[in-house]
PDB file of N, CA and C in Angstrom:
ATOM      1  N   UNK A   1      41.719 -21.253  28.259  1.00  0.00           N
ATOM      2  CA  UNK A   1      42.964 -21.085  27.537  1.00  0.00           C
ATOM      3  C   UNK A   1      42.725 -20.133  26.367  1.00  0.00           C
ATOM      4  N   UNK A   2      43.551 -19.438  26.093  1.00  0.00           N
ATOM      5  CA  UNK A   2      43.373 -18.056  25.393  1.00  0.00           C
ATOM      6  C   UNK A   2      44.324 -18.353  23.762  1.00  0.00           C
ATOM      7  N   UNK A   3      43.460 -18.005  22.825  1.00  0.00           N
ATOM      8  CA  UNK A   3      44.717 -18.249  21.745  1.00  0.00           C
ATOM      9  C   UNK A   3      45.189 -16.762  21.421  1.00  0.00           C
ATOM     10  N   UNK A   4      46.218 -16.623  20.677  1.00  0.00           N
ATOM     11  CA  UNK A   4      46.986 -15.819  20.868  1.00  0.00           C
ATOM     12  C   UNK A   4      46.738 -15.708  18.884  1.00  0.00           C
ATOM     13  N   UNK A   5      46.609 -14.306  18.590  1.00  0.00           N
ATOM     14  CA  UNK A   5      46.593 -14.388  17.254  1.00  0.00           C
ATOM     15  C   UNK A   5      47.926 -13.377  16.654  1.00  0.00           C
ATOM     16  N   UNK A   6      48.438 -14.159  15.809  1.00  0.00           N
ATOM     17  CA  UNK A   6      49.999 -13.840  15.012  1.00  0.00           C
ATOM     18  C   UNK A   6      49.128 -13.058  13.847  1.00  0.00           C
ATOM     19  N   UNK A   7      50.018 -11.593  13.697  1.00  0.00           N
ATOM     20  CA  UNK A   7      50.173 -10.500  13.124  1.00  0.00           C
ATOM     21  C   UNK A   7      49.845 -11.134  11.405  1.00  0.00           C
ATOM     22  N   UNK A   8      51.021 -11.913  11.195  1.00  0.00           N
ATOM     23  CA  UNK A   8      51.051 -12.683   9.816  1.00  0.00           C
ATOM     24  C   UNK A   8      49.705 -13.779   9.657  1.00  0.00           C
ATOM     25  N   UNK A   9      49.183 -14.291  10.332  1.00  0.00           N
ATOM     26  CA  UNK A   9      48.136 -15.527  10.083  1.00  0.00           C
ATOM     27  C   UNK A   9      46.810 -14.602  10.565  1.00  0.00           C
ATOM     28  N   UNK A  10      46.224 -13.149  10.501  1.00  0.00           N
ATOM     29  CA  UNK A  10      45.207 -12.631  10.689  1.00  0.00           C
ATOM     30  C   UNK A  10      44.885 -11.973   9.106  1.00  0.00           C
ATOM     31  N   UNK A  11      44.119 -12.404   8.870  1.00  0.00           N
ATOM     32  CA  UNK A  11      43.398 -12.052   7.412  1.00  0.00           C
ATOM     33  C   UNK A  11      42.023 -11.391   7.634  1.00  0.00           C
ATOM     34  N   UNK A  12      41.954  -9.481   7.065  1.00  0.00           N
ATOM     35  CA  UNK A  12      40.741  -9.212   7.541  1.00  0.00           C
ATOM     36  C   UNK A  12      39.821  -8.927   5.981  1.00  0.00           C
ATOM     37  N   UNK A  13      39.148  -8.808   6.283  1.00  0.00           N
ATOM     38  CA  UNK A  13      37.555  -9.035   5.821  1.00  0.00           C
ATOM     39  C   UNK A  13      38.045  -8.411   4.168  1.00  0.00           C
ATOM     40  N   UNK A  14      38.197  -7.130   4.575  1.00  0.00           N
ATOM     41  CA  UNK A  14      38.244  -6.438   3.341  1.00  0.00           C
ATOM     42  C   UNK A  14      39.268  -6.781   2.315  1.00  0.00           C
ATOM     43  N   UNK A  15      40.253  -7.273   3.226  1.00  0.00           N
ATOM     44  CA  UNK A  15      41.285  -7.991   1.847  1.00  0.00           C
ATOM     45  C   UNK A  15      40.541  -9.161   1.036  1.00  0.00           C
ATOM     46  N   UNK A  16      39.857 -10.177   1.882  1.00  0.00           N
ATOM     47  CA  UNK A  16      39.317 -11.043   1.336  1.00  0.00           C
ATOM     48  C   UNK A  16      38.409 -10.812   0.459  1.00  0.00           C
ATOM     49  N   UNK A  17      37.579  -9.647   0.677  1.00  0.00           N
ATOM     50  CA  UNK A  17      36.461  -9.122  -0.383  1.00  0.00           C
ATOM     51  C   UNK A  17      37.304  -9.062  -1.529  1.00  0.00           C
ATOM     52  N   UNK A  18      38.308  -7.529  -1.343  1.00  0.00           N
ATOM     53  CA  UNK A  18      39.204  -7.168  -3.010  1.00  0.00           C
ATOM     54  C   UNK A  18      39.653  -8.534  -3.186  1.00  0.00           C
ATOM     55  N   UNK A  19      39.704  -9.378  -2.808  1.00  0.00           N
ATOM     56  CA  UNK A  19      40.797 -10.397  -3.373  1.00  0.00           C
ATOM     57  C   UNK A  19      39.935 -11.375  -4.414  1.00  0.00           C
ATOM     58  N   UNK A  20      38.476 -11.741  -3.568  1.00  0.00           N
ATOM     59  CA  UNK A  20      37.728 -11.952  -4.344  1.00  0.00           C
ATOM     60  C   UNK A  20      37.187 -11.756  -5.584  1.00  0.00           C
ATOM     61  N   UNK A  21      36.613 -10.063  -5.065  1.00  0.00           N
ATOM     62  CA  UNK A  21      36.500  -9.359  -6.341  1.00  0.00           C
ATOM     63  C   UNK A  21      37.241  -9.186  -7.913  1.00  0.00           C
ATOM     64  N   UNK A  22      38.868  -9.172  -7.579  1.00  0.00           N
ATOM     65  CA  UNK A  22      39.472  -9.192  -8.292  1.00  0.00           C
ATOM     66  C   UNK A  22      39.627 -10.171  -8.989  1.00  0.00           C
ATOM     67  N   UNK A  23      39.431 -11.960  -8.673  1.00  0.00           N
ATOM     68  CA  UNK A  23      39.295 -13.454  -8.936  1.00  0.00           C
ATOM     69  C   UNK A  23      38.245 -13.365  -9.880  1.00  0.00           C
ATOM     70  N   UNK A  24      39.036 -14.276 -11.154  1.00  0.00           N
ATOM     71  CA  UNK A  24      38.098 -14.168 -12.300  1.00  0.00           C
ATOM     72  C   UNK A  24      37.475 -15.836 -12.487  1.00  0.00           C
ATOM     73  N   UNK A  25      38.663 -16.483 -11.713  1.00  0.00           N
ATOM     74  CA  UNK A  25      38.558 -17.487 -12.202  1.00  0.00           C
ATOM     75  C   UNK A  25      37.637 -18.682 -11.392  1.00  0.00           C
ATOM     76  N   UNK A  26      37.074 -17.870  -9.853  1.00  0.00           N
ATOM     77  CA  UNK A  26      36.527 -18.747  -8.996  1.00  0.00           C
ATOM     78  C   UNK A  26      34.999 -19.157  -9.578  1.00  0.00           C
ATOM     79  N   UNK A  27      34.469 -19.962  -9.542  1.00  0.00           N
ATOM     80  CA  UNK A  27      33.553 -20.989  -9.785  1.00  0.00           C
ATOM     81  C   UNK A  27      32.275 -19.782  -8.268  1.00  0.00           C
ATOM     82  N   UNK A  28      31.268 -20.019  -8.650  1.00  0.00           N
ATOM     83  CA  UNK A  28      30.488 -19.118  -8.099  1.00  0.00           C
ATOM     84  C   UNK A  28      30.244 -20.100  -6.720  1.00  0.00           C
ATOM     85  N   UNK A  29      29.857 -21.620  -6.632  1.00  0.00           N
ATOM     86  CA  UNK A  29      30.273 -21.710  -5.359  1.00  0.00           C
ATOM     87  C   UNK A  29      31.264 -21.663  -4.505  1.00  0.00           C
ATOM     88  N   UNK A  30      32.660 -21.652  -5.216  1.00  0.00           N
ATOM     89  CA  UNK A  30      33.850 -21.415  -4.372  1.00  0.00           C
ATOM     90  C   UNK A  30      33.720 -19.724  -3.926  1.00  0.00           C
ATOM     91  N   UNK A  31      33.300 -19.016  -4.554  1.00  0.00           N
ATOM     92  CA  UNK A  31      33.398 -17.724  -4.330  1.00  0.00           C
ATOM     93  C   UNK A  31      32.582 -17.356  -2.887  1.00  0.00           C
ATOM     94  N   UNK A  32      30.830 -18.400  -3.124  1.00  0.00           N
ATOM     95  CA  UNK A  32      30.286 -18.158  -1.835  1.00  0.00           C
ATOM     96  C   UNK A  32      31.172 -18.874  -0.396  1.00  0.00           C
ATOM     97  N   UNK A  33      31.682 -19.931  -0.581  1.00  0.00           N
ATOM     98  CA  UNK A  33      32.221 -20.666   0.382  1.00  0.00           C
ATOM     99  C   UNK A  33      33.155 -19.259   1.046  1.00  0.00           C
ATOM    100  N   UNK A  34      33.889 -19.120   0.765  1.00  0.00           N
ATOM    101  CA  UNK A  34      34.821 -18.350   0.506  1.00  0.00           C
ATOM    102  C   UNK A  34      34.110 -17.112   1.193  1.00  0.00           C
ATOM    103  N   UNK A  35      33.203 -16.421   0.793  1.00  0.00           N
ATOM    104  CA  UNK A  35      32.638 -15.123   1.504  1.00  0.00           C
ATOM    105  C   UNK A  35      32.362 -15.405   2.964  1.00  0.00           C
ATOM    106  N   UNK A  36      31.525 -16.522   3.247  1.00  0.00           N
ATOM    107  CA  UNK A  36      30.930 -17.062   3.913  1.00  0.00           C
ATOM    108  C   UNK A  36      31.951 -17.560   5.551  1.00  0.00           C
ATOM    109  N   UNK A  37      32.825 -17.927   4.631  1.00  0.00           N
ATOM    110  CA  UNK A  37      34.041 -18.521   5.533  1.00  0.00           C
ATOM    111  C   UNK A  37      34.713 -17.476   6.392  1.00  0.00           C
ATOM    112  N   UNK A  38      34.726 -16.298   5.344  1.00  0.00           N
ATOM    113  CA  UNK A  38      35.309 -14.920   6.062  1.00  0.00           C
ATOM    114  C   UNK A  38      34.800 -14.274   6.509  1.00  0.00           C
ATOM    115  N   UNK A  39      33.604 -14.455   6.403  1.00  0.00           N
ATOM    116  CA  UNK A  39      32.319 -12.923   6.779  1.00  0.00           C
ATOM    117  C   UNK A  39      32.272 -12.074   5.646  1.00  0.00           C
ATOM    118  N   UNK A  40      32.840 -12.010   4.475  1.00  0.00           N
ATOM    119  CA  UNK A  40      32.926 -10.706   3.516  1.00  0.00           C
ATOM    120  C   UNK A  40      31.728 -11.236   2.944  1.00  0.00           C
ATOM    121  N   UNK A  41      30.783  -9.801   2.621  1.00  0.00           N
ATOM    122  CA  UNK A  41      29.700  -9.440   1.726  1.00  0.00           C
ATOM    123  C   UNK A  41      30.063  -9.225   0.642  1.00  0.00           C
ATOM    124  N   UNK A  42      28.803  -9.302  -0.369  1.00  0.00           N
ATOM    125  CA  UNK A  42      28.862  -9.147  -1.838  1.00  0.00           C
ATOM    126  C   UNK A  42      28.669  -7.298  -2.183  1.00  0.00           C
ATOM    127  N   UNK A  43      29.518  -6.724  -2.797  1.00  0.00           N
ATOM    128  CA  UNK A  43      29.203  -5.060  -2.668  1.00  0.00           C
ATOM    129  C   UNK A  43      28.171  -4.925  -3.476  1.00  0.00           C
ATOM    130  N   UNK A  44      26.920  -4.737  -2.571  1.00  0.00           N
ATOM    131  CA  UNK A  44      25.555  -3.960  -3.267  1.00  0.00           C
ATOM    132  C   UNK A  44      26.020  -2.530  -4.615  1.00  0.00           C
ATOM    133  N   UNK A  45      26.544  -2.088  -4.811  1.00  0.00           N
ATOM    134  CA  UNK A  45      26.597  -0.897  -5.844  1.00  0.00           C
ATOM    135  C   UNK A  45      27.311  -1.613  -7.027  1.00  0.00           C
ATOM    136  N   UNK A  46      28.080  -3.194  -6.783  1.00  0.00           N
ATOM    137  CA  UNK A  46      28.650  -3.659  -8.022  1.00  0.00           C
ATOM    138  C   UNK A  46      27.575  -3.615  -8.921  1.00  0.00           C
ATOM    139  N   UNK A  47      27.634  -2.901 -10.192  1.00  0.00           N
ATOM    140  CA  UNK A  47      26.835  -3.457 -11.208  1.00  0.00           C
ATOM    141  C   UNK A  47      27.244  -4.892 -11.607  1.00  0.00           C
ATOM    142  N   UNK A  48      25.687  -5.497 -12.468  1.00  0.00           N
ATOM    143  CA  UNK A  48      25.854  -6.612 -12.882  1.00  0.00           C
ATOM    144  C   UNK A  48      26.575  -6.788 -14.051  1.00  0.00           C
ATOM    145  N   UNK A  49      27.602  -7.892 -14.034  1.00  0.00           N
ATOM    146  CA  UNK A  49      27.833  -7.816 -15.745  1.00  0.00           C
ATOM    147  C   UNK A  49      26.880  -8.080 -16.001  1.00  0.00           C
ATOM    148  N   UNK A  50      27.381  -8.475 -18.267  1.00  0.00           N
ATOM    149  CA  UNK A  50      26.488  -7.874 -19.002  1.00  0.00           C
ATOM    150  C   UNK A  50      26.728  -8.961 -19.769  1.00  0.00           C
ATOM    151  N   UNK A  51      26.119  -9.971 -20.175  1.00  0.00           N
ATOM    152  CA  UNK A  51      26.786 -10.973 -20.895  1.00  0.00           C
ATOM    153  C   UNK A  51      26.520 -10.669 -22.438  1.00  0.00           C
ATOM    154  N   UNK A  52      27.427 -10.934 -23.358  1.00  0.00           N
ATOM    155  CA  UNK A  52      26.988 -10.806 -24.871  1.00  0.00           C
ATOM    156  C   UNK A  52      27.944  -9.343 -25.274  1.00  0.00           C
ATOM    157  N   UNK A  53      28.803  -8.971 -24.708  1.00  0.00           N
ATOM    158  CA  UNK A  53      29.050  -7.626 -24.980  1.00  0.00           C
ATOM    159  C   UNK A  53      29.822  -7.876 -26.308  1.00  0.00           C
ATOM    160  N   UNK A  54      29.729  -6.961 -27.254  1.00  0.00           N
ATOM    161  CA  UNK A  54      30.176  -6.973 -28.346  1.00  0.00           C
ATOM    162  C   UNK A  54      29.253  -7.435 -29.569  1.00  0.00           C
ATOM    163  N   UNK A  55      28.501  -8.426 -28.971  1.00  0.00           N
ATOM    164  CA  UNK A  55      27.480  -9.179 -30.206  1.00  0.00           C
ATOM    165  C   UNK A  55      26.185  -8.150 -29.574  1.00  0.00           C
ATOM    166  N   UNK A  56      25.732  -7.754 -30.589  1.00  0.00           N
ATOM    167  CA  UNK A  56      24.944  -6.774 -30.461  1.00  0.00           C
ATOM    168  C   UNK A  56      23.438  -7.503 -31.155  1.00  0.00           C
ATOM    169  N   UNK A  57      23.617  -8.974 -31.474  1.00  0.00           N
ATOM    170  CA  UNK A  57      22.384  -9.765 -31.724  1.00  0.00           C
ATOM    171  C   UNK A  57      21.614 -10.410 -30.291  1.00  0.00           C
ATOM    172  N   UNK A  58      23.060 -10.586 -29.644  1.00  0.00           N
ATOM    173  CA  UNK A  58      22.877 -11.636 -28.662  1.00  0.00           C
ATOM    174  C   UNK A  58      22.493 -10.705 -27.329  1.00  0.00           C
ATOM    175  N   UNK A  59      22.874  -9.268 -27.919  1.00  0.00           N
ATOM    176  CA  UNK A  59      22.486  -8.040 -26.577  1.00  0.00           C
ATOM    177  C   UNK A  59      21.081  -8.407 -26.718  1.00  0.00           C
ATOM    178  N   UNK A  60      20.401  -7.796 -28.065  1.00  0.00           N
ATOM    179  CA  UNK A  60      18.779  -7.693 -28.490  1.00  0.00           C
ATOM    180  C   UNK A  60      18.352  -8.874 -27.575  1.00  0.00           C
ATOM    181  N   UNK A  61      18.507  -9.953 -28.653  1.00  0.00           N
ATOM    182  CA  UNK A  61      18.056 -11.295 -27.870  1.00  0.00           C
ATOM    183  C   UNK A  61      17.922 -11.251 -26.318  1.00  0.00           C
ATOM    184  N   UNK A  62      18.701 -11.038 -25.224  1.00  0.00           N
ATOM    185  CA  UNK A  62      19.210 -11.750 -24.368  1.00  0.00           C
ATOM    186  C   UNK A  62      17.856 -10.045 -23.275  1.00  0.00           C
ATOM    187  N   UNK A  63      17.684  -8.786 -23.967  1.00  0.00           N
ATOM    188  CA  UNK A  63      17.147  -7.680 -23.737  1.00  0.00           C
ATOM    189  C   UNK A  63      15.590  -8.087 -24.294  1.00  0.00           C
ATOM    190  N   UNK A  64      15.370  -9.436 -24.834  1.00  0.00           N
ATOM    191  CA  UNK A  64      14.133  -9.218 -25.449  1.00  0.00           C
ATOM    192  C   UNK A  64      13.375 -10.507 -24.359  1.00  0.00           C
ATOM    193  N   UNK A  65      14.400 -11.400 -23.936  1.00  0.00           N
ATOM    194  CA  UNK A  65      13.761 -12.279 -23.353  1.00  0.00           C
ATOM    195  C   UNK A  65      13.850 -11.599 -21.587  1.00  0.00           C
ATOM    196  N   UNK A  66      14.502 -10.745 -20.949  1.00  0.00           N
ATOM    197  CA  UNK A  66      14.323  -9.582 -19.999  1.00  0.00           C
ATOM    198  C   UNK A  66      12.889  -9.307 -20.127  1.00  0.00           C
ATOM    199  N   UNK A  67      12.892  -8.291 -20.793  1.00  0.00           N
ATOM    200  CA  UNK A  67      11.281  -7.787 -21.158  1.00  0.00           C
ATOM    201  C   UNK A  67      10.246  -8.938 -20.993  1.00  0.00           C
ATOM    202  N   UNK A  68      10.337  -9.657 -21.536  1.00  0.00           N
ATOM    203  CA  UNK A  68       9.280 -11.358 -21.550  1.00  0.00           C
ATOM    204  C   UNK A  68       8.914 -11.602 -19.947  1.00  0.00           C
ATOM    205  N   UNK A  69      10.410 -12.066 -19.548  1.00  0.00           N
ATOM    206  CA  UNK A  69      10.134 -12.063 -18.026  1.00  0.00           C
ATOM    207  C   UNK A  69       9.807 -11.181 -17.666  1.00  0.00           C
ATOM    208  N   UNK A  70      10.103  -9.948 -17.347  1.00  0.00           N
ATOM    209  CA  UNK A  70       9.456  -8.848 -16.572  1.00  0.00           C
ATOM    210  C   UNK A  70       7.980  -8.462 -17.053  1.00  0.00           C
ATOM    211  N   UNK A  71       7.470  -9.022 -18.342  1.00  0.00           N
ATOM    212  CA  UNK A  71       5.801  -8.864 -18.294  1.00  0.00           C
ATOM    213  C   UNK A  71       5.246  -9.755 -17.395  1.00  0.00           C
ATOM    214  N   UNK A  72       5.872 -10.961 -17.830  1.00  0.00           N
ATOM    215  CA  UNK A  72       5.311 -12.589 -17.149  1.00  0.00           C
ATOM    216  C   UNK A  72       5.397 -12.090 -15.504  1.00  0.00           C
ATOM    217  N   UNK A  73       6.359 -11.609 -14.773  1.00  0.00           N
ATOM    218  CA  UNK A  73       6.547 -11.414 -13.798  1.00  0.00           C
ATOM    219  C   UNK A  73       5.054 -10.488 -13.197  1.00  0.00           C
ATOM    220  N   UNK A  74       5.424  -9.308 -14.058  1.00  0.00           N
ATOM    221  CA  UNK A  74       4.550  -8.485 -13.306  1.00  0.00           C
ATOM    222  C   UNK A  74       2.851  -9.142 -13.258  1.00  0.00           C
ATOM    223  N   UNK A  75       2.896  -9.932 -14.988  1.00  0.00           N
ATOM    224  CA  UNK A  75       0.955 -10.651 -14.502  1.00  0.00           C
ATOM    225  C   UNK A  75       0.880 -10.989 -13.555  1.00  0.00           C
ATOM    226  N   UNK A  76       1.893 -12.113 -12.938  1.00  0.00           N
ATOM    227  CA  UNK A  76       1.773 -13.422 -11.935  1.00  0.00           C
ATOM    228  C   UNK A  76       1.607 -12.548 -10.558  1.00  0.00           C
ATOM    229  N   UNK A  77       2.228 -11.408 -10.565  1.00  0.00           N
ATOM    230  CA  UNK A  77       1.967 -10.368  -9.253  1.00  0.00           C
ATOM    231  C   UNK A  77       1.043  -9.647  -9.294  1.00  0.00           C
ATOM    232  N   UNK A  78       0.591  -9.366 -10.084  1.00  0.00           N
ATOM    233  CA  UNK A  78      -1.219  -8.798 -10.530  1.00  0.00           C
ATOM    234  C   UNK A  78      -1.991 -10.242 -10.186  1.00  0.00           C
ATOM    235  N   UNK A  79      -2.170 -11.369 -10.644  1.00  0.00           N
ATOM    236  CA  UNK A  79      -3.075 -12.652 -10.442  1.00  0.00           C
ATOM    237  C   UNK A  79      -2.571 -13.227  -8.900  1.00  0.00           C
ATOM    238  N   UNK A  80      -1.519 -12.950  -8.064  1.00  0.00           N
ATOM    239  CA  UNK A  80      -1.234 -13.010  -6.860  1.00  0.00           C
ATOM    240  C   UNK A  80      -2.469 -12.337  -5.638  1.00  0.00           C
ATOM    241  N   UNK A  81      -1.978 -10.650  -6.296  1.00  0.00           N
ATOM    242  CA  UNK A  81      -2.875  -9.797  -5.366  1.00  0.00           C
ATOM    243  C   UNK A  81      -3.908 -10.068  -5.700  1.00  0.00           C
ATOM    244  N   UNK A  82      -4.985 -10.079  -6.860  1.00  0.00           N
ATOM    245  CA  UNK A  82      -6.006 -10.624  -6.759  1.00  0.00           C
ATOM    246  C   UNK A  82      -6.378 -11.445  -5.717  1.00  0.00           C
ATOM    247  N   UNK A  83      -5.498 -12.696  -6.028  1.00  0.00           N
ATOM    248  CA  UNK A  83      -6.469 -13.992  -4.862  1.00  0.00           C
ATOM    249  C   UNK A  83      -6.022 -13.756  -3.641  1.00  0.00           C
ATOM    250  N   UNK A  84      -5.331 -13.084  -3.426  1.00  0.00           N
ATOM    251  CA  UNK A  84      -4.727 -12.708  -1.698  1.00  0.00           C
ATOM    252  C   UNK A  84      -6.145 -11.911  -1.340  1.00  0.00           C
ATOM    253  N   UNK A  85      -6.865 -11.007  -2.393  1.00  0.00           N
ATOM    254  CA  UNK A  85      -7.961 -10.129  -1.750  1.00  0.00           C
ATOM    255  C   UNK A  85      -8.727 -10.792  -1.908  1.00  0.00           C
ATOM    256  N   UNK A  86      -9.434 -10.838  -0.211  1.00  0.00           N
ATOM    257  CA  UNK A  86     -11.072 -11.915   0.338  1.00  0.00           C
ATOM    258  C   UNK A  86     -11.996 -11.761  -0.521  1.00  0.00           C
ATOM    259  N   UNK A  87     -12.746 -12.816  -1.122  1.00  0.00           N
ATOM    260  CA  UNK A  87     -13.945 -12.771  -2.164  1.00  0.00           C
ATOM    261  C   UNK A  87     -15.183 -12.668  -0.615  1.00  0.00           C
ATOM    262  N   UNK A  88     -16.003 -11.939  -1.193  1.00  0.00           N
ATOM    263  CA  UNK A  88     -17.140 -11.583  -0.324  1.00  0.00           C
ATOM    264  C   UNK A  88     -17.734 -13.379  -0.019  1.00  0.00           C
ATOM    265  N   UNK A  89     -18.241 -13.718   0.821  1.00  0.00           N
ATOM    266  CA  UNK A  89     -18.365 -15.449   1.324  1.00  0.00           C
ATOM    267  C   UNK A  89     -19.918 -15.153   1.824  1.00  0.00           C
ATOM    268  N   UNK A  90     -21.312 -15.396   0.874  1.00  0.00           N
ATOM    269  CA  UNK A  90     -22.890 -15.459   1.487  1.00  0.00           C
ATOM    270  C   UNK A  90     -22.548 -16.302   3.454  1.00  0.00           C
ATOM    271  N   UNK A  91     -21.869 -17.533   3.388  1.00  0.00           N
ATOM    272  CA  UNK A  91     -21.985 -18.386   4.582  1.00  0.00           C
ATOM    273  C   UNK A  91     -20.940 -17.533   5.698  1.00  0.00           C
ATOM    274  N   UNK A  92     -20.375 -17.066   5.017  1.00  0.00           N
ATOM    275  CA  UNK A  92     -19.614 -16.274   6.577  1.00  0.00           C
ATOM    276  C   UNK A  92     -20.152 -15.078   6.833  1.00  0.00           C
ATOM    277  N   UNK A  93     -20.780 -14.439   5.794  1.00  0.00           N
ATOM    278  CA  UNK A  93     -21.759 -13.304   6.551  1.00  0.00           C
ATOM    279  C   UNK A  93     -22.974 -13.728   6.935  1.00  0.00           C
ATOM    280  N   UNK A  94     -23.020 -14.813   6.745  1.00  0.00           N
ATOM    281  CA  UNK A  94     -24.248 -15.716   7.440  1.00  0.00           C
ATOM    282  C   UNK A  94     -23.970 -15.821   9.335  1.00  0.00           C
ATOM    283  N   UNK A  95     -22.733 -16.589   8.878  1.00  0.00           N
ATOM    284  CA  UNK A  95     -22.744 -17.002  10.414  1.00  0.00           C
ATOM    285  C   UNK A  95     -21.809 -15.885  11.167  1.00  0.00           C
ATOM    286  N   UNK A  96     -21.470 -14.245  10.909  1.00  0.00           N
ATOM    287  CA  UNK A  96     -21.620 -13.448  11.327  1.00  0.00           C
ATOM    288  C   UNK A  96     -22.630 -12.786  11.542  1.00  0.00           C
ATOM    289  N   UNK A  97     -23.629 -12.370  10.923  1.00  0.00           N
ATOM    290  CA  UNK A  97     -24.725 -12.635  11.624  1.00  0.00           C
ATOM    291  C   UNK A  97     -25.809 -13.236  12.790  1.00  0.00           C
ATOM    292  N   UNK A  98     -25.339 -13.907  12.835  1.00  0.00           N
ATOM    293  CA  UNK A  98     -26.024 -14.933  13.525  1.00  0.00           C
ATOM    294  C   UNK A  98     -25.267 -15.012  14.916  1.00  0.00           C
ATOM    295  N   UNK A  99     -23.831 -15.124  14.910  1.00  0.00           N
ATOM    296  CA  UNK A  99     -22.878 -14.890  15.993  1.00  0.00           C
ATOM    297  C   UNK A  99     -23.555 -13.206  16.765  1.00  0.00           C
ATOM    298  N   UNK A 100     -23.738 -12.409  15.807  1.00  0.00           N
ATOM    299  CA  UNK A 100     -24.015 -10.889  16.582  1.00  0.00           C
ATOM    300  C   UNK A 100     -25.360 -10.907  17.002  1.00  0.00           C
ATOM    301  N   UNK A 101     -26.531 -12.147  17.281  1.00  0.00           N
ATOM    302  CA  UNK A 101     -27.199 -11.558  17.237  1.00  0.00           C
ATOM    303  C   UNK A 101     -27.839 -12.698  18.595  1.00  0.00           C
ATOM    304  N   UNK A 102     -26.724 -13.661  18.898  1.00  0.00           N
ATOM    305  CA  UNK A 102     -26.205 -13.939  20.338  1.00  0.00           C
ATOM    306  C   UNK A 102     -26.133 -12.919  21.133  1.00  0.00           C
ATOM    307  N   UNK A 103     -25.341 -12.354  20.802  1.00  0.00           N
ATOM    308  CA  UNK A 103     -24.725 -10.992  22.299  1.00  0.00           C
ATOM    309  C   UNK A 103     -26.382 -11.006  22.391  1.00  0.00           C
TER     310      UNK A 103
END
């Protein structure tokens, strides 16, 4: 059985995006429900707001603890790659050895 879709009750994608977009007032999980429900994506080129605009203490502040994280960030990805790279092991070049010398 085939449904039949009415002109008036078809809602496509892109209205739902602008409609979104334009919604100030949706709650950030209603907004995902809502994308999700329709298929509409979030537009990659939106810049992010900017919270604090006007207070130019709360810019500094809010630009100083940015920076903080992005040092903290980048150590923890420096002390990452470190231990991801193999420390030389005396017992496994042991028993490589020893495996090659089977053949």
């Amino acid at each position: 059985m085939q449904r039949k879709s009415t002109v008036r009750g078809t809602v496509e994608v892109t209205e739902v995006s602008e409609a979104i977009d334009k919604a100030r007032t949706l709650a950030s999980e209603e907004e995902k429900v809502l994308r999700m429900r329709h298929g509409s994506k979030v537009a990659t080129q939106k810049p992010l707001e900017r919270h604090g605009e006007g207070n130019q203490e709360l810019q500094d502040e809010l630009l100083l603890m940015e920076m903080q994280l992005l040092r903290a960030y980048r150590q923890h990805q420096k002390q990452m790659a470190r231990a991801a790279a193999p420390a030389p092991s005396r017992t496994k070049d042991k028993i490589v050895r020893a495996l090659r010398k089977k053949r």
